[in-house]
N, C-alpha and C. Protein backbone atom coordinates (compact mmCIF):
# COMPACT_ATOMS: atom_id res chain seq x y z
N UNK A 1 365.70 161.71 168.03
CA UNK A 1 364.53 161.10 167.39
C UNK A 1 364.14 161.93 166.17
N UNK A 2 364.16 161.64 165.32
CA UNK A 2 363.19 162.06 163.71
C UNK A 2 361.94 162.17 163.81
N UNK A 3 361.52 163.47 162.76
CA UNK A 3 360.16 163.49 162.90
C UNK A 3 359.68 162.48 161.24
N UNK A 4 361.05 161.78 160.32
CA UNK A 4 360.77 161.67 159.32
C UNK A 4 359.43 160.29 159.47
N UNK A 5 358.58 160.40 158.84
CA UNK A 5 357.68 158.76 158.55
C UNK A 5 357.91 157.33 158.62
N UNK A 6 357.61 156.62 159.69
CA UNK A 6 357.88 155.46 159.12
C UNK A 6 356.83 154.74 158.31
N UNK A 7 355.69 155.14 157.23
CA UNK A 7 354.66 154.72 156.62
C UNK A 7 354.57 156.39 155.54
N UNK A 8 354.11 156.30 154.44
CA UNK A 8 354.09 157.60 154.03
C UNK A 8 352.85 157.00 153.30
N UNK A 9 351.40 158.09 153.70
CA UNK A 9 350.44 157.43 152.66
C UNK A 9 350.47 157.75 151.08
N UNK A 10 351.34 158.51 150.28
CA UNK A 10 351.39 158.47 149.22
C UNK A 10 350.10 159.81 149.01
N UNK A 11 350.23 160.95 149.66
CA UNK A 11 349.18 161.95 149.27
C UNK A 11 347.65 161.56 149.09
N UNK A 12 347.38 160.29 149.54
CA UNK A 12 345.96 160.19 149.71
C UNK A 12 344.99 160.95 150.59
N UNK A 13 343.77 160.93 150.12
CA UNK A 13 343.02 161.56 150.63
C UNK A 13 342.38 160.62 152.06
N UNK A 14 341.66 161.52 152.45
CA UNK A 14 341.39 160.85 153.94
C UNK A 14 341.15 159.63 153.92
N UNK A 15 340.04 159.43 153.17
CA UNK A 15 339.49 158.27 152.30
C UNK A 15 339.24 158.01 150.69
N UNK A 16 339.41 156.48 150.70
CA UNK A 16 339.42 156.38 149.21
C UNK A 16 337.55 155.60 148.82
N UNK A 17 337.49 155.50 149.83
CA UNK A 17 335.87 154.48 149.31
C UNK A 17 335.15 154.91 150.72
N UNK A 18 333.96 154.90 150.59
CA UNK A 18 333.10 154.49 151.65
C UNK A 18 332.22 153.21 151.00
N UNK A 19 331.99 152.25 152.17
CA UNK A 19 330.97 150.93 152.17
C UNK A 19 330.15 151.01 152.85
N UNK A 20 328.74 151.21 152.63
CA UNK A 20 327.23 151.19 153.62
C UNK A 20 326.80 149.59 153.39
N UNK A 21 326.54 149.73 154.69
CA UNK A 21 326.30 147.72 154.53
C UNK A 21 324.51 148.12 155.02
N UNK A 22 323.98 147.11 154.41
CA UNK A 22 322.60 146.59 154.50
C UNK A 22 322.07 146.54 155.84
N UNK A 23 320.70 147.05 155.88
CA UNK A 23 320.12 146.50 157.50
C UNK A 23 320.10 145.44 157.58
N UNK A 24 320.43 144.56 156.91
CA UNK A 24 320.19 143.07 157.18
C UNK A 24 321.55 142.18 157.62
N UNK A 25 322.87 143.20 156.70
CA UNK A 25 324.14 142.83 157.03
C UNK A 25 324.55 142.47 158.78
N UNK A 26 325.58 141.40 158.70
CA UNK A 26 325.55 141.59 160.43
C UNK A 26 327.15 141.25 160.60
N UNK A 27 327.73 141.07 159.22
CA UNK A 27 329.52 140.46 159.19
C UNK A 27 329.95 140.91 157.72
N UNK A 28 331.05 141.77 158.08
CA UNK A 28 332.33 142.06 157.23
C UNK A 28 332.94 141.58 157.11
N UNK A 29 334.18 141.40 156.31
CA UNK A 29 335.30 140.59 156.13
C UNK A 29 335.93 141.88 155.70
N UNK A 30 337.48 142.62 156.09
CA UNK A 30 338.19 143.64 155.92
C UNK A 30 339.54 143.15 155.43
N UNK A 31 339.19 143.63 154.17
CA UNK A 31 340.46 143.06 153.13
C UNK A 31 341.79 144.23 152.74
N UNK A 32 342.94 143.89 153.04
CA UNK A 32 344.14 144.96 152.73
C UNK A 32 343.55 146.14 151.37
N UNK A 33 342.97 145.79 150.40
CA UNK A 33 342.73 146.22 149.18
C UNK A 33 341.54 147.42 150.17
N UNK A 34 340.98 147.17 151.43
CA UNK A 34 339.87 148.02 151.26
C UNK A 34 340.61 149.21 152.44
N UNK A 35 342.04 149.48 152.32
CA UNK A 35 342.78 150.55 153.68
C UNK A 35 342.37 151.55 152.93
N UNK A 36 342.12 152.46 153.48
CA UNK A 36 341.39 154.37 153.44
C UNK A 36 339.98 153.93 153.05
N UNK A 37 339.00 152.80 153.68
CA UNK A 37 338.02 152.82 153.12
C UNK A 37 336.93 153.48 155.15
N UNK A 38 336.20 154.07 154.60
CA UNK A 38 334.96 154.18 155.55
C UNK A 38 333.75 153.36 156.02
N UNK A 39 333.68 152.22 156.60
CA UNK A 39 332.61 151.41 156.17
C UNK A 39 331.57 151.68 157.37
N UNK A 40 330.22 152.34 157.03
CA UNK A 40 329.28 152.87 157.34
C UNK A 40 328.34 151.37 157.71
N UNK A 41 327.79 150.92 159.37
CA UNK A 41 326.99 149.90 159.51
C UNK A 41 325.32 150.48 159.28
N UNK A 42 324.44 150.28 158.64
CA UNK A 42 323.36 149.88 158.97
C UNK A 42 323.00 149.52 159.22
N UNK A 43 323.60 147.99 160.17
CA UNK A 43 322.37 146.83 159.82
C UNK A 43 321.78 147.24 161.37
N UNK A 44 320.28 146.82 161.32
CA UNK A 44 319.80 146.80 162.38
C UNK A 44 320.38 145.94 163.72
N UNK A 45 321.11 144.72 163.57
CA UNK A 45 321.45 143.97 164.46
C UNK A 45 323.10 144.61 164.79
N UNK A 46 323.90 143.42 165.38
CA UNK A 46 324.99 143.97 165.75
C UNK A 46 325.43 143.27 164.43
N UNK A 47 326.52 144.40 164.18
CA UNK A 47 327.79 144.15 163.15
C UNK A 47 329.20 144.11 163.31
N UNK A 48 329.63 142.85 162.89
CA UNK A 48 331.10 142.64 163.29
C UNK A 48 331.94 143.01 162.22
N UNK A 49 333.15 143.67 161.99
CA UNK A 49 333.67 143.85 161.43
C UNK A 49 335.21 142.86 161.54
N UNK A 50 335.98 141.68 160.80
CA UNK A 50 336.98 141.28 160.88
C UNK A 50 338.05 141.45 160.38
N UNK A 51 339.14 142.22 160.84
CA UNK A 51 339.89 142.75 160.24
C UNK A 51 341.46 141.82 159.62
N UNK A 52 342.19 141.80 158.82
CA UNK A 52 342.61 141.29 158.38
C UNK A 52 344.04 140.69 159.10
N UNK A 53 344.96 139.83 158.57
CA UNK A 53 346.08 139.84 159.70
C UNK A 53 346.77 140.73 160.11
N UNK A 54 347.45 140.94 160.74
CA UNK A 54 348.38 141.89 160.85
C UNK A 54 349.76 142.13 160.20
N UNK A 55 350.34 141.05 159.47
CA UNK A 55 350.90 141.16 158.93
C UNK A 55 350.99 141.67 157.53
N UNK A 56 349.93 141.93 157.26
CA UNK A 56 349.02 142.60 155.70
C UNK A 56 348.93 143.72 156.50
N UNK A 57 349.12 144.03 157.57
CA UNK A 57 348.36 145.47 158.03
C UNK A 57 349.41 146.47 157.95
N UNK A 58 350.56 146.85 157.62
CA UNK A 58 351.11 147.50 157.84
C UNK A 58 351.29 148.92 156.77
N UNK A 59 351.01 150.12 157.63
CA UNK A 59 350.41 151.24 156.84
C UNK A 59 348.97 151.23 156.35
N UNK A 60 348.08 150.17 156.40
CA UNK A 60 346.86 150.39 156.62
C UNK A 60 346.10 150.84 157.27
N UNK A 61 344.97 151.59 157.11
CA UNK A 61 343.76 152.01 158.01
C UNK A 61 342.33 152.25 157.23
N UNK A 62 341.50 152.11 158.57
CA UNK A 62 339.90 151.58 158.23
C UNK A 62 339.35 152.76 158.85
N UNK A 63 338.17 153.17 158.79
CA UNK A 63 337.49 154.17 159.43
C UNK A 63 335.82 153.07 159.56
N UNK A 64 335.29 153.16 160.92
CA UNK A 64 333.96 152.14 160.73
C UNK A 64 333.28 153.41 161.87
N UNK A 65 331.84 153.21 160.98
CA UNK A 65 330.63 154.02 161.83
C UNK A 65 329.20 153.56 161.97
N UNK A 66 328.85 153.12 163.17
CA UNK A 66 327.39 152.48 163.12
C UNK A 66 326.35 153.62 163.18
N UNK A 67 325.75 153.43 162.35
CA UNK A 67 324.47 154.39 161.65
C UNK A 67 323.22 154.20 162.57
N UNK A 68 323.05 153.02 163.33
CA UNK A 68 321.65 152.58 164.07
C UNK A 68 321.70 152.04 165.24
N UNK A 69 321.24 152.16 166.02
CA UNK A 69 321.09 151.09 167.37
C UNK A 69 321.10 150.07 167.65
N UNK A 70 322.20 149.25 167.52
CA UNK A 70 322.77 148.03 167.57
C UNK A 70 324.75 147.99 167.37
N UNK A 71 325.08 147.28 168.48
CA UNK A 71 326.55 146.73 168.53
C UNK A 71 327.21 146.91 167.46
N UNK A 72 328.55 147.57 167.64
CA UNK A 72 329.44 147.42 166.46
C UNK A 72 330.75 146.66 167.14
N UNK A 73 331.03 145.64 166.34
CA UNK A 73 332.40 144.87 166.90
C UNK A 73 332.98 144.86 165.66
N UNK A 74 334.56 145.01 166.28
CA UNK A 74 335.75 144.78 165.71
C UNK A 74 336.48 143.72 166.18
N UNK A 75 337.16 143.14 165.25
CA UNK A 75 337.78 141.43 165.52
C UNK A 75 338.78 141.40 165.03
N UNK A 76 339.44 140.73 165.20
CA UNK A 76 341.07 140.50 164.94
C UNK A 76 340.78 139.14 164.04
N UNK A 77 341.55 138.81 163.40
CA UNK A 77 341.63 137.52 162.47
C UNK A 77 341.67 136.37 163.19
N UNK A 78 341.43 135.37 163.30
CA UNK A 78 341.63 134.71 164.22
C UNK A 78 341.49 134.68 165.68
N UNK A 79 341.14 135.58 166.22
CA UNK A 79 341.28 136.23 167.83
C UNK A 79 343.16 135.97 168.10
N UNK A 80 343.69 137.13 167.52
CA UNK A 80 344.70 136.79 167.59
C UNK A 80 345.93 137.75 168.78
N UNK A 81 344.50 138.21 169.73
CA UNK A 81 344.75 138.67 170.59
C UNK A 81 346.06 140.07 170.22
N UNK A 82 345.66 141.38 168.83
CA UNK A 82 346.43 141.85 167.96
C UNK A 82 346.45 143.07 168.17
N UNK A 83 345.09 143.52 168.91
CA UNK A 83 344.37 144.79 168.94
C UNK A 83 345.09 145.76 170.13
N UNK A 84 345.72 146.64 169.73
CA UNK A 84 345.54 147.82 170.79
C UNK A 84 344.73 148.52 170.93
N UNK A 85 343.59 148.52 172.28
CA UNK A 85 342.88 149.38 172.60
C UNK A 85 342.94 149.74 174.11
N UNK A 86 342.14 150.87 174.02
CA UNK A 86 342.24 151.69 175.37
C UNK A 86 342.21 150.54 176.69
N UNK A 87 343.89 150.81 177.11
CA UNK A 87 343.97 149.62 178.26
C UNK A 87 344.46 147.90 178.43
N UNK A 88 344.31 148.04 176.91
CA UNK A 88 344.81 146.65 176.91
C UNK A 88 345.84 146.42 175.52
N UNK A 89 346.65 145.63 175.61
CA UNK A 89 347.87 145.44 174.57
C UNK A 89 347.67 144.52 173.95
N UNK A 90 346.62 143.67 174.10
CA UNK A 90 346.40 142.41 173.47
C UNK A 90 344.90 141.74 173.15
N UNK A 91 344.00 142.77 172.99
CA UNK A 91 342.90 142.83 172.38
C UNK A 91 342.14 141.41 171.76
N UNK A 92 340.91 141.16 171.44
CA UNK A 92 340.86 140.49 170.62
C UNK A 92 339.54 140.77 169.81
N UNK A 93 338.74 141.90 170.61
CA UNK A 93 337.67 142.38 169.95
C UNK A 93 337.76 144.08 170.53
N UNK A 94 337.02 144.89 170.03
CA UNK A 94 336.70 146.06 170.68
C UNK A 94 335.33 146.34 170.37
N UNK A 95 333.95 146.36 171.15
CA UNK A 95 332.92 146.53 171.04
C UNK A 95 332.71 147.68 171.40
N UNK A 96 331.69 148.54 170.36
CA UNK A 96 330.97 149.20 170.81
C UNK A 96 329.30 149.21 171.19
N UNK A 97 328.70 149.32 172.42
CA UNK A 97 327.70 148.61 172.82
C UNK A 97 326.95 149.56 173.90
N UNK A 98 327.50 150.93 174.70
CA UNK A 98 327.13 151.58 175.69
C UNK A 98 325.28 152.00 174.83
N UNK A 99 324.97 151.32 175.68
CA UNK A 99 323.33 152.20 175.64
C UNK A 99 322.70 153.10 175.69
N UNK A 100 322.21 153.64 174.62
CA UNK A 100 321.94 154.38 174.12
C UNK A 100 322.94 155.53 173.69
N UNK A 101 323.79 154.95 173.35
CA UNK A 101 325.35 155.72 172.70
C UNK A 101 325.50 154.71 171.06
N UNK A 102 324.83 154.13 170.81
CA UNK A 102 325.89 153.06 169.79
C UNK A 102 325.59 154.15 168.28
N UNK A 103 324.51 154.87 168.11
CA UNK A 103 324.23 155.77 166.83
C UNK A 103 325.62 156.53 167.41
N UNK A 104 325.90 156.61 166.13
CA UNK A 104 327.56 157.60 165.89
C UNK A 104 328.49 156.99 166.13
N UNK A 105 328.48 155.51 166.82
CA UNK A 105 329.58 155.12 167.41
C UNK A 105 330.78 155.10 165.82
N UNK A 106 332.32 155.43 166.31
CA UNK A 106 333.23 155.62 165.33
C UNK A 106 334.68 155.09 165.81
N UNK A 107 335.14 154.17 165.30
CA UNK A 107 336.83 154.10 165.08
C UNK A 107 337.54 154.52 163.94
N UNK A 108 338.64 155.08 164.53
CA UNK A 108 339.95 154.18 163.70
C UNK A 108 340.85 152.96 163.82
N UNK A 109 340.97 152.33 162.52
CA UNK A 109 342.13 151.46 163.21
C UNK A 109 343.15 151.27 161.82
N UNK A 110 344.60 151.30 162.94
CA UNK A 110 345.38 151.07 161.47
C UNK A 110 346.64 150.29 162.19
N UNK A 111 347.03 150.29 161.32
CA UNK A 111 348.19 148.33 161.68
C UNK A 111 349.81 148.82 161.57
N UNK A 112 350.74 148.36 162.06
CA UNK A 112 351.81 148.73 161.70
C UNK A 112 353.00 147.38 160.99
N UNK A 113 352.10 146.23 160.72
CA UNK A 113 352.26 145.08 160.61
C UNK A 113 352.82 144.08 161.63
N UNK A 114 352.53 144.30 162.82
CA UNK A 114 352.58 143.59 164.26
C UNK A 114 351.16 143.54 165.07
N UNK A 115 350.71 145.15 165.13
CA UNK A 115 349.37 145.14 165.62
C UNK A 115 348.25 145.88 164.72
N UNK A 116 347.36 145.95 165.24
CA UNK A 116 345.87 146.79 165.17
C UNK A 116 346.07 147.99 166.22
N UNK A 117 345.86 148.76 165.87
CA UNK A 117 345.40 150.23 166.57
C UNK A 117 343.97 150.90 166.61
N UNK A 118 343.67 150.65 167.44
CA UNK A 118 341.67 151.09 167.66
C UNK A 118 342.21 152.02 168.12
N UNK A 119 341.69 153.48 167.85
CA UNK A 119 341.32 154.71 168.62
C UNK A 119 339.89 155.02 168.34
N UNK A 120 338.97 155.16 169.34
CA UNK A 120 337.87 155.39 169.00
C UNK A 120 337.39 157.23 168.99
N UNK A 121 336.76 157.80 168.05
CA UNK A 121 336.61 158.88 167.75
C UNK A 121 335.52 159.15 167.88
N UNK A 122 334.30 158.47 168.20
CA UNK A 122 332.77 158.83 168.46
C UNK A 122 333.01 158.20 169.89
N UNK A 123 331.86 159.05 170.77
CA UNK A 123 331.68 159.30 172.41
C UNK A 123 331.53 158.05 172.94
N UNK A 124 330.81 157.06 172.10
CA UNK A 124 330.51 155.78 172.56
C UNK A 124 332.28 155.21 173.49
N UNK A 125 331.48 154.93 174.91
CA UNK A 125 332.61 154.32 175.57
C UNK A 125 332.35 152.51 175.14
N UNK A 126 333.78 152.11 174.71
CA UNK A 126 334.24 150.44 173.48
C UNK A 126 334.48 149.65 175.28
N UNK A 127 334.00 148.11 175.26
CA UNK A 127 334.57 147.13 175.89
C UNK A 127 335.43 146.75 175.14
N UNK A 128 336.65 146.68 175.39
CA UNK A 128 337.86 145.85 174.74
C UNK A 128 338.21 144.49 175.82
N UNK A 129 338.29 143.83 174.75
CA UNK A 129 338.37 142.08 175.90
C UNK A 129 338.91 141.45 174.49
C-alpha cells in the first residue's frame, strides 16, 4: 500500500473563506466553488446546511460551526442517502441537536466523489438517520 495521495489539496491553507450566516438565516445551499470554506451558523433557529452532489464532491471539504442554541443539520442533495457518519454508510442527514451541547457544535465533511464524510470535531453527540 502507498502512502502517495489520492486528492492533493494544492498547498492550501486550512481554509480559504469563512461564511457567518444571519440570526435569521435557517438554509444554506453548499456549492463546489465554496470547498475550504468555514461556514459559521448564527441563526437563532435550526440551520440546515445542503451539501452538494457527490459527484462534484470529490477532494472537497466544508468545515460548519453553530455559534447559538439551536440545531445544526447537514443534508445530502436530494436525500441521497450519501453521508458517512458515525455508524451508518448511508446517511441522509447528520444533526446536531444534544441539549444543551449545540453552542460549539463542529464538523467536517469532505467527499471523495461517491460519498460525504461527516466527522464531527465539537463534543456535541450528531443523530445520523
Amino acid at each position: 500500500m502507498s502512502n502517495a495521495p489520492t486528492y492533493l489539496l494544492n498547498d492550501r491553507p486550512l481554509a480559504r473563506a469563512i461564511v457567518v450566516s444571519d440570526a435569521s438565516d435557517t438554509a444554506t445551499t453548499v456549492t463546489n466553488d465554496d470547498s475550504g470554506t468555514i461556514f459559521i451558523s448564527k441563526a437563532t433557529n435550526a440551520h440546515t446546511y445542503t451539501l452538494p452532489t457527490t459527484s462534484e464532491g470529490k477532494g472537497k471539504f466544508f468545515i460548519f460551526v453553530k455559534a447559538y442554541d439551536a440545531n445544526m443539520v447537514i443534508s445530502s442533495a436530494g436525500s441521497a442517502d450519501d453521508i458517512i457518519a458515525e455508524g451508518d454508510t448511508g446517511a441522509d442527514t447528520v444533526t446536531y441537536s444534544t441539549s444543551s451541547h449545540k453552542i460549539g457544535s463542529a464538523c467536517l465533511v469532505f467527499g471523495d466523489g461517491t460519498n460525504w464524510f461527516s466527522i464531527n470535531i465539537g463534543g456535541t453527540t450528531a443523530t445520523v438517520a
